[in-house]
Protein backbone atom coordinates (compact mmCIF):
# COMPACT_ATOMS: atom_id res chain seq x y z
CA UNK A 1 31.52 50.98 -42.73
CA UNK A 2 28.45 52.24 -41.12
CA UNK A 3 27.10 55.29 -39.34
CA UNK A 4 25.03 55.69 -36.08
CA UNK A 5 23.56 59.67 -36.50
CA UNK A 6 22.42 61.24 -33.55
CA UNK A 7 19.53 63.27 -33.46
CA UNK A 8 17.61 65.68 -30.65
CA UNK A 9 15.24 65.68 -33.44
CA UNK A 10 13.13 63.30 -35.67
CA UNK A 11 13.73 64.95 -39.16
CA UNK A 12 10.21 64.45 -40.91
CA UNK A 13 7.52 66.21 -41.58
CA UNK A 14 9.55 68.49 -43.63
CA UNK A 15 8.26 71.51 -42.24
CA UNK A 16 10.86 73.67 -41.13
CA UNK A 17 14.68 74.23 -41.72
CA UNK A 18 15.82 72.34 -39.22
CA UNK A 19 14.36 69.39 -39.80
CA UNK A 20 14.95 69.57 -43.83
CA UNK A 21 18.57 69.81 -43.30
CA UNK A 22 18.14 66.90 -41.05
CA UNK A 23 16.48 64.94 -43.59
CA UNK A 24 18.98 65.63 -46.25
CA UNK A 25 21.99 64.31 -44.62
CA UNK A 26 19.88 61.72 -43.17
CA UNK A 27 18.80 60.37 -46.49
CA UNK A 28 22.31 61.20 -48.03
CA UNK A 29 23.79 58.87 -45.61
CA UNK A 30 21.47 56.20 -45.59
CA UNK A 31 21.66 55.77 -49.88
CA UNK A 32 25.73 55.96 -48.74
CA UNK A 33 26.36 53.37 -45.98
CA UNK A 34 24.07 51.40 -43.56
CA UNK A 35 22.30 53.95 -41.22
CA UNK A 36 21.06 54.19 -37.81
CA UNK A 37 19.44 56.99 -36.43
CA UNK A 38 19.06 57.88 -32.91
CA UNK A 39 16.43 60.58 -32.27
CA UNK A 40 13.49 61.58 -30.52
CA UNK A 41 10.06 60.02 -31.73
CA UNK A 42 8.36 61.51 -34.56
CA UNK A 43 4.70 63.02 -34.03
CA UNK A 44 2.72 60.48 -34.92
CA UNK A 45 3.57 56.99 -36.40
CA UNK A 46 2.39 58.06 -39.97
CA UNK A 47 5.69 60.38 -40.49
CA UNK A 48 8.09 56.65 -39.49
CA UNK A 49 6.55 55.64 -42.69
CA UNK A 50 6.89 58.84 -44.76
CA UNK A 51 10.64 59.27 -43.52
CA UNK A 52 11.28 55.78 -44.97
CA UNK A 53 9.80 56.37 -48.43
CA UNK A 54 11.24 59.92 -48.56
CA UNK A 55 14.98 57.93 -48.24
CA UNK A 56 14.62 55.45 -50.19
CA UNK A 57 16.95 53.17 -48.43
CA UNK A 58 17.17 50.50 -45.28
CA UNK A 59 17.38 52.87 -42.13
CA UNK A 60 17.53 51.67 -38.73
CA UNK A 61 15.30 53.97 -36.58
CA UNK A 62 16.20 54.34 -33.03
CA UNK A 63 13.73 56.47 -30.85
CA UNK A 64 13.73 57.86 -27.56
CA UNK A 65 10.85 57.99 -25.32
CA UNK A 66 8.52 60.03 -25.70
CA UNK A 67 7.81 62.57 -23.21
CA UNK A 68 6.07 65.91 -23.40
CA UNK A 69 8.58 69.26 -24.06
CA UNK A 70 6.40 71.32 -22.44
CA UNK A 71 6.78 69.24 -19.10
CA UNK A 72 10.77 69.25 -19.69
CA UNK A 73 11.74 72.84 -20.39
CA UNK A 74 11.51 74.25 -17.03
CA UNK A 75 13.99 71.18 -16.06
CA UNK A 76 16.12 71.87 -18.97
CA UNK A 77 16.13 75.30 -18.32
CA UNK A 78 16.76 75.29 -14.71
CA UNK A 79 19.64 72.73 -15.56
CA UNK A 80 21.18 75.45 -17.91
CA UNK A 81 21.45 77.92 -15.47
CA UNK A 82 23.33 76.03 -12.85
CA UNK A 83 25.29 73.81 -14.64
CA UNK A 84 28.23 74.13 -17.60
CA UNK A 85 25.75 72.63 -20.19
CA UNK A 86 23.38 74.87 -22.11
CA UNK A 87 19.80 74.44 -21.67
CA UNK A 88 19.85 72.55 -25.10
CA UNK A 89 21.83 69.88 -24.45
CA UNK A 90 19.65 69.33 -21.31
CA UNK A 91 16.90 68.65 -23.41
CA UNK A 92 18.69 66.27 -25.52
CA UNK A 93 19.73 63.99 -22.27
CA UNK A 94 16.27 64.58 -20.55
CA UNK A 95 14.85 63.36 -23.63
CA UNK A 96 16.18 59.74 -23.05
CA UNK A 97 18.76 59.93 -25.90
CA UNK A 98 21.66 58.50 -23.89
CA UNK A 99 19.45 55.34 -23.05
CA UNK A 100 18.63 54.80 -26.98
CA UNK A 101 22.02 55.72 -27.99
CA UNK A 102 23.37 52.95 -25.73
CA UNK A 103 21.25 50.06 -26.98
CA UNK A 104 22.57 51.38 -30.72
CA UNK A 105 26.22 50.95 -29.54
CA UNK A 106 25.67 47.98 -27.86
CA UNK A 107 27.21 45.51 -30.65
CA UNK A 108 30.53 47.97 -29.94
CA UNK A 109 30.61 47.50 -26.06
CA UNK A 110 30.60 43.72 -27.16
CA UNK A 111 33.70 44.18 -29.13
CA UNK A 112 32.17 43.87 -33.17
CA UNK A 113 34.21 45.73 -36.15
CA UNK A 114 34.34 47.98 -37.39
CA UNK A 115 33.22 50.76 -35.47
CA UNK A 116 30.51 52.60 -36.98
CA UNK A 117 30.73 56.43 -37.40
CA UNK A 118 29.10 58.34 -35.03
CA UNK A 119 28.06 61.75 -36.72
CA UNK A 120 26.18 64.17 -34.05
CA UNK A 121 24.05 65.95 -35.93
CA UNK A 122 23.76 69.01 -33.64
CA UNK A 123 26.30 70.21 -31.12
CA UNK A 124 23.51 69.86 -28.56
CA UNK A 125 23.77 65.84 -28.45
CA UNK A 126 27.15 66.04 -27.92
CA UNK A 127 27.06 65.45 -24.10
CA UNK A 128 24.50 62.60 -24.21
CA UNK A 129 27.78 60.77 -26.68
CA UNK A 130 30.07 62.00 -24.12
CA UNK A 131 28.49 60.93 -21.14
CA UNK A 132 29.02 57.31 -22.99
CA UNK A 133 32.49 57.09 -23.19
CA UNK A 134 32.99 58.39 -26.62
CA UNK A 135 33.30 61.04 -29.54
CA UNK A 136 31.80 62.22 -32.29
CA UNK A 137 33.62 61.27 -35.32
CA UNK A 138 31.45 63.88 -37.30
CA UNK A 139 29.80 67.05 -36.10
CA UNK A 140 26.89 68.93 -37.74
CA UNK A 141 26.95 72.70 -37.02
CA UNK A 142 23.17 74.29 -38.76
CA UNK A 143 24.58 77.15 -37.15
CA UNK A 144 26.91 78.57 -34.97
CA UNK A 145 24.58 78.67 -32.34
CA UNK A 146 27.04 81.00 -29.45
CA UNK A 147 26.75 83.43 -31.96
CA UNK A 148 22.91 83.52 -32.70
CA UNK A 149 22.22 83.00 -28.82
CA UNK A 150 23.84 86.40 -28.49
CA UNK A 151 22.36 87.87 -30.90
CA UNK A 152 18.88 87.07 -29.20
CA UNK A 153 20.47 88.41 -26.28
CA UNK A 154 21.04 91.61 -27.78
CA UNK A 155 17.27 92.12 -28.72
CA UNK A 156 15.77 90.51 -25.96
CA UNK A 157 14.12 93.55 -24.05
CA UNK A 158 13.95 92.21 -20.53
CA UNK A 159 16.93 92.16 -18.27
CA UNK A 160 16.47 87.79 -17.41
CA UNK A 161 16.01 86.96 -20.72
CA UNK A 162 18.75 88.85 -21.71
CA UNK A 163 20.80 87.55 -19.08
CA UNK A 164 20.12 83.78 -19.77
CA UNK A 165 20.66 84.00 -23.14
CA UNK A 166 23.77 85.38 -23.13
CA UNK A 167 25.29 82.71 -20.39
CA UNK A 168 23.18 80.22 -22.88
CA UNK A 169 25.56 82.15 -25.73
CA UNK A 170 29.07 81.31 -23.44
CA UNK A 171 28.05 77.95 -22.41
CA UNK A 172 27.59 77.06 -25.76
CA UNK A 173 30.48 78.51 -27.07
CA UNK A 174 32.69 76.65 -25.08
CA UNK A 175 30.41 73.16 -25.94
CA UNK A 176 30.70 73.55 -30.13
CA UNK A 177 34.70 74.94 -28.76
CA UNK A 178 34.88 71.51 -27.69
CA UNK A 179 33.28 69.37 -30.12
CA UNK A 180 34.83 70.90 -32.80
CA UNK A 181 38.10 70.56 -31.76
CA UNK A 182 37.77 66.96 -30.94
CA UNK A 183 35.73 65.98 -34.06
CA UNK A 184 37.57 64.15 -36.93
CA UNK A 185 35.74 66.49 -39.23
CA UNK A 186 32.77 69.61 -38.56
CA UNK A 187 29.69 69.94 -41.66
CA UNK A 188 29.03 73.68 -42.10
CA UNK A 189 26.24 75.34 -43.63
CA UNK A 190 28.52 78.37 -45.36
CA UNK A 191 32.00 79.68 -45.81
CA UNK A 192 30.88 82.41 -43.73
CA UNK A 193 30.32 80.15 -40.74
CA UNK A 194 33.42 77.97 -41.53
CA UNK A 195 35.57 81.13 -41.02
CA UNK A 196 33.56 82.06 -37.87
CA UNK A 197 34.20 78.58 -36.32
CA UNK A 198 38.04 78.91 -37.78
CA UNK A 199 38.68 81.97 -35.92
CA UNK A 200 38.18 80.06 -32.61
CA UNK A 201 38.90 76.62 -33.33
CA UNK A 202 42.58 76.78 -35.22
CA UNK A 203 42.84 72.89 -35.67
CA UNK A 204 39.26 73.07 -36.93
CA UNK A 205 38.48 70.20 -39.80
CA UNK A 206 35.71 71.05 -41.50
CA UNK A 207 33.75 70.51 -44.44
CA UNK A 208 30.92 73.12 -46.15
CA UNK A 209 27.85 71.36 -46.52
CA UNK A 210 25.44 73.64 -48.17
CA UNK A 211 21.94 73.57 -47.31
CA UNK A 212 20.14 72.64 -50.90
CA UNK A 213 16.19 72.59 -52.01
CA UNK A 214 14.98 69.89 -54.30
CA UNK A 215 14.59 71.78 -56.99
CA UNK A 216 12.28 71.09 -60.38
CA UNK A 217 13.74 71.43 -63.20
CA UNK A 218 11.59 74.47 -64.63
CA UNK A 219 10.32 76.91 -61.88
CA UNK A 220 6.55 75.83 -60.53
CA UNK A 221 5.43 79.76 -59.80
CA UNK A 222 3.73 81.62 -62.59
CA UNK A 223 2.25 85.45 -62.25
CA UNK A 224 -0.06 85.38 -60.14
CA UNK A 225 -3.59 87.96 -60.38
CA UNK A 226 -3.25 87.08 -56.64
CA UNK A 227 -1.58 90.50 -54.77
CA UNK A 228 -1.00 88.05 -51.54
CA UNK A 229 2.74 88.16 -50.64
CA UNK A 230 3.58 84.99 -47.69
CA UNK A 231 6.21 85.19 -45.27
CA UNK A 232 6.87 81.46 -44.13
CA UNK A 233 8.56 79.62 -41.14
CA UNK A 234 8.52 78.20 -37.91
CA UNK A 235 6.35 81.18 -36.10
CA UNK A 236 7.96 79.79 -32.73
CA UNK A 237 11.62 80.76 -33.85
CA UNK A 238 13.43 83.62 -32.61
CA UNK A 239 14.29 85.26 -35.63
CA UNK A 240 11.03 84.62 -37.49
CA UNK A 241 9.44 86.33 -34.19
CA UNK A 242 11.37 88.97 -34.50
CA UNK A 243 10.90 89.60 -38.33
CA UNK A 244 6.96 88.63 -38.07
CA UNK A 245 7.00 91.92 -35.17
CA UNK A 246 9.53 94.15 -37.74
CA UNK A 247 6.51 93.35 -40.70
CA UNK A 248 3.81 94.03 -38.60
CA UNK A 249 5.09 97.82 -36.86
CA UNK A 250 7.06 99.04 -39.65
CA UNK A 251 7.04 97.48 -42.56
CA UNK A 252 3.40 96.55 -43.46
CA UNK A 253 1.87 100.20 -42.89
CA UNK A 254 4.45 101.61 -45.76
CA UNK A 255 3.38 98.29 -47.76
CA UNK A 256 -0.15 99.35 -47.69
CA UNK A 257 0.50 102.87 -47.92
CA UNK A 258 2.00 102.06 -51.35
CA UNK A 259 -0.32 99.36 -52.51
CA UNK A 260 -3.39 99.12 -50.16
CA UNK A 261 -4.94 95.81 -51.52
CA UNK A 262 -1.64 94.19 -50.69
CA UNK A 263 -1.76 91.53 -48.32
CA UNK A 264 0.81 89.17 -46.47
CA UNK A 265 0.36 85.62 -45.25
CA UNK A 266 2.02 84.31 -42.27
CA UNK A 267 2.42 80.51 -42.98
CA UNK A 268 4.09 78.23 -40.89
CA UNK A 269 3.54 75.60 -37.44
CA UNK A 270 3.39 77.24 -34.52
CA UNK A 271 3.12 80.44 -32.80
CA UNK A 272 1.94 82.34 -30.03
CA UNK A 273 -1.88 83.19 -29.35
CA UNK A 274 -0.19 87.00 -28.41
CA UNK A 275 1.60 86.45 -31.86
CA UNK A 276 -1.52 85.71 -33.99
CA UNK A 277 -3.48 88.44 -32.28
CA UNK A 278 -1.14 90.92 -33.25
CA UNK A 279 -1.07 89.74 -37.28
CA UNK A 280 -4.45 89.36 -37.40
CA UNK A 281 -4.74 93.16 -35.29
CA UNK A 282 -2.34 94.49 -38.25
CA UNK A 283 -4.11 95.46 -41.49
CA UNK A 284 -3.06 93.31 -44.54
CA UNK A 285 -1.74 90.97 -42.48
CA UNK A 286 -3.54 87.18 -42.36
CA UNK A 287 -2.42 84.66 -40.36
CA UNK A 288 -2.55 80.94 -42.13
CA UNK A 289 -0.77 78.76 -40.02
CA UNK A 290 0.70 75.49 -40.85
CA UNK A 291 -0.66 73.73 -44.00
CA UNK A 292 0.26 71.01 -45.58
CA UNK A 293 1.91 72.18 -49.04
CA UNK A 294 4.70 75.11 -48.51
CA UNK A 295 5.20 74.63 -52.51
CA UNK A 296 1.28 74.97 -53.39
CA UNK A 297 1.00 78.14 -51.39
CA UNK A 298 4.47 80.00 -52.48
CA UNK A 299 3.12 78.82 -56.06
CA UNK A 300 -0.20 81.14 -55.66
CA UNK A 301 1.74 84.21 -53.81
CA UNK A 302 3.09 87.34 -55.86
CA UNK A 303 6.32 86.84 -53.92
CA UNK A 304 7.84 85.81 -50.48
CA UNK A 305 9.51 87.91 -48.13
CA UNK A 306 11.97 87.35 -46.10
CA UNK A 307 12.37 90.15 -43.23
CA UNK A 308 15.38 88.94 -41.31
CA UNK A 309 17.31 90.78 -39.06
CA UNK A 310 19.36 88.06 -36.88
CA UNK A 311 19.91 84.76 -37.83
CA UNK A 312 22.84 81.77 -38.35
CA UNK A 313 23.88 79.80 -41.06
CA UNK A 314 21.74 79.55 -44.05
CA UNK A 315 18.13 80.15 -44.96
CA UNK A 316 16.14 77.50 -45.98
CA UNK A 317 13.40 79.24 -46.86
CA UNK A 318 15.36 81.42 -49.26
CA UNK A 319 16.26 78.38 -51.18
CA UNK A 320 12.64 76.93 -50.69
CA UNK A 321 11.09 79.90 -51.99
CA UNK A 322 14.04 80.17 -55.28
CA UNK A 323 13.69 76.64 -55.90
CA UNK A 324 9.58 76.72 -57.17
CA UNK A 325 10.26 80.20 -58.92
CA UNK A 326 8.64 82.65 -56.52
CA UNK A 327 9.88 86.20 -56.58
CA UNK A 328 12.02 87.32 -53.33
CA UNK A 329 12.48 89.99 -51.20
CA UNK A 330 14.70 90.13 -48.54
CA UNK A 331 17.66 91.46 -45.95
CA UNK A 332 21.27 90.34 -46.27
CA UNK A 333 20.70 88.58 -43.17
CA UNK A 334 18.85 86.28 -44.81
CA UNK A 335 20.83 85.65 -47.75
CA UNK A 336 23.81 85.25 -45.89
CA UNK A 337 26.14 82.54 -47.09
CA UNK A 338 24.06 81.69 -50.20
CA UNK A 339 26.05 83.69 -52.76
CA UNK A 340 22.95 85.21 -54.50
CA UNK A 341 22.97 88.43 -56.26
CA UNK A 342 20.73 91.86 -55.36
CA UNK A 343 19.08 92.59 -58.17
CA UNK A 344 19.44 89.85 -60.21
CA UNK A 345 18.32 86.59 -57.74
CA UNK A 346 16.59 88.68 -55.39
CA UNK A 347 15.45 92.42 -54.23
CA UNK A 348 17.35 93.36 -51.34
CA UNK A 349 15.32 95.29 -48.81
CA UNK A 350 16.96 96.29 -45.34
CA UNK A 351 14.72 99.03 -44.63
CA UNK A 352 10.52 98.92 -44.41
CA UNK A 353 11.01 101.77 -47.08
CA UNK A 354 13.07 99.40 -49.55
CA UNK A 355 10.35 96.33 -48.77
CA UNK A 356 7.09 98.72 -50.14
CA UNK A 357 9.03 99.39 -52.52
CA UNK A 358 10.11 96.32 -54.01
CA UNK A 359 6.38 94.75 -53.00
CA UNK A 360 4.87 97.70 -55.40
CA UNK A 361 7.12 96.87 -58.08
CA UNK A 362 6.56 93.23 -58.33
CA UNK A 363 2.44 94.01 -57.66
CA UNK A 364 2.70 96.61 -60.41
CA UNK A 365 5.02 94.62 -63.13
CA UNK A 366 4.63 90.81 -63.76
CA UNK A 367 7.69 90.86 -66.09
CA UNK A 368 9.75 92.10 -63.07
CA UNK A 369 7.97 88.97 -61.05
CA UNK A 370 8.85 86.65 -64.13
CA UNK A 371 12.52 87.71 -64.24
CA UNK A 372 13.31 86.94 -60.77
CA UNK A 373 11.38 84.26 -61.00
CA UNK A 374 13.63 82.68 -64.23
CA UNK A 375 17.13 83.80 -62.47
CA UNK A 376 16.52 82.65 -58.80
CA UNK A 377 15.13 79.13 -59.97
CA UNK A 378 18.49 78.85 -62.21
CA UNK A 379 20.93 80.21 -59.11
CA UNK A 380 19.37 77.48 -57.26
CA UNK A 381 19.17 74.99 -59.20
CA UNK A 382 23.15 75.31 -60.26
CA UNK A 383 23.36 74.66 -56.55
């Protein structure tokens, strides 16, 4: 048995959700059963090289051409609005994916056996396997993605975007409708989303895959004299937006007004010049950008928070932040489907208020700091 896993993605470097949860299963199925892997090209040759010493096992990389995103969108986007496919799964097909895909399935067409697996590992690629003739034996769901398109839609503040991201939202509901149904068996990230994808999708088979950290075996974080907090992620995310904007209006003033040398980092890849201007505009905050250690610089901060209001399936940097030891502070959004406990893993904050408040605590008491720091590690690391 082997596997042919179709990406609209290259999963390495490691530096943000999506592409860690793509790495996981990647390398989980490669140490499992011959792999190839059908994605877009990686940034630069250098990460072909890291991916394959990361897994630790034979992979057969299969990659797209490589054409600018920037030049595609408007396509993809204009594609989403006038036909049945989301804008998404546009990208995936004007990415060349079908063409690569092809070649990969090529001993098939020429009648060898067995017949690999084909996993999709996002609804978005499911057309491009479609448009070949054929299904997805597997289907990975990182989120429900109907459900977090309309919750964009729902905070989007002009009427367009708000319009095109709830067709996006019905368009692809009725694509992970479809693969789901038709899918031997559907990955999840939570039992939250499993019953969310149950309650349209009776026949649904599906599996919870948890999203997971590699975790040391004693926590890496260590009081800090530092009072720097860090909020991480990809800054050109929706929901990281969104809570980057909520810490900057509302809850950084009460932050300061409670501890004025308090600070917060904004760490992560990209991000919008408007963005940046407005975190550096916003007193305490700093923005850092991507580096090139997430681990070295939640090891230095006093905590991490996690400001969340929208969001699907789980958090990876909830589990990133856990698994070195760094204190955390956060909503229940962003918790969601990771079964920690308030008080005990974590401080829950869902109000600016309840964030100064747990940020003066843990700037104030390092033995509060050190016992979320001992109980999150061991949550995450009975994971």
């Amino acid at each position: 048995m082997s596997a042919i896993l179709v990406s609209n993605a290259f999963p390495f470097p490691l530096d943000d959700g999506y592409r860690v949860r793509l790495f996981h299963v990647v390398r989980a199925a490669a140490r499992t059963v011959p792999v190839t892997l059908v994605s877009p090209p990686p940034q630069n040759d250098a990460h072909v090289r890291e991916l394959r010493l990361a897994i630790g096992a034979e992979i057969d990389l299969r990659q797209s051409s490589a054409l600018d995103r920037r030049g595609t969108r408007p396509m993809a986007a204009a594609l989403g609005a006038l036909s049945a496919a989301p804008v998404h799964a546009w990208e995936a097909r004007i990415a060349g994916l079908g063409m690569t895909l092809r070649q990969a399935l090529r001993g098939i067409e020429e009648g060898a056996s067995p017949r690999p697996l084909i996993v999709a590992m996002t609804p978005f690629v499911l057309p491009v396997i479609w448009q070949l003739g054929y299904k997805a034996d597997i289907v990975d769901f990182h989120n429900i993605y109907a459900d977090l398109f309309a919750q964009y839609a729902v905070r989007r503040r002009d009427r367009f975007g708000a319009w095109y991201l709830q067709m996006t939202a019905e368009k692809t509901r009725s694509l992970e409708m479809r693969g789901a149904t038709e899918a031997r068996e559907v990955w999840l990230c939570s039992e939250d989303d499993e019953r969310r994808l149950a309650s349209t999708v009776p026949t649904l088979h599906s599996v919870v895959v948890p999203n997971g950290a590699d975790t040391p075996s004693v926590p890496t974080w260590g009081p800090s004299p530092s009072r720097h907090f860090i909020f991480f992620g990809r800054l050109d995310y929706a929901p990281n937006i969104d809570a980057v904007h909520w810490l900057a209006k509302s809850i950084m003033p009460l932050i300061r007004r409670a501890e004025p040398d308090a600070c917060v980092h904004i760490v992560g890849a990209g991000g919008s010049a408007a963005l940046r201007a407005m975190v550096e505009a916003t007193p305490g905050l700093r923005f850092v950008g991507r580096v090139d250690s997430m681990a070295e610089e939640l090891r230095r901060a006093a905590g991490a928070l996690v400001p969340l209001r929208m969001g699907g399936g789980t958090r990876l940097k909830v589990l990133e932040a856990l698994s070195t030891g760094c204190p955390l502070v956060a909503t229940s959004v962003a918790v969601e489907g990771l079964g920690l406990t308030p008080g005990a893993d974590f401080h829950l904050a869902e109000s600016p208020d309840q964030f100064a408040a747990a940020v003066a605590l843990l700037g104030r008491s390092a033995d509060e700091g050190n016992r979320l720091s001992v109980q999150g590690h061991a949550t995450v690391r009975r994971r």
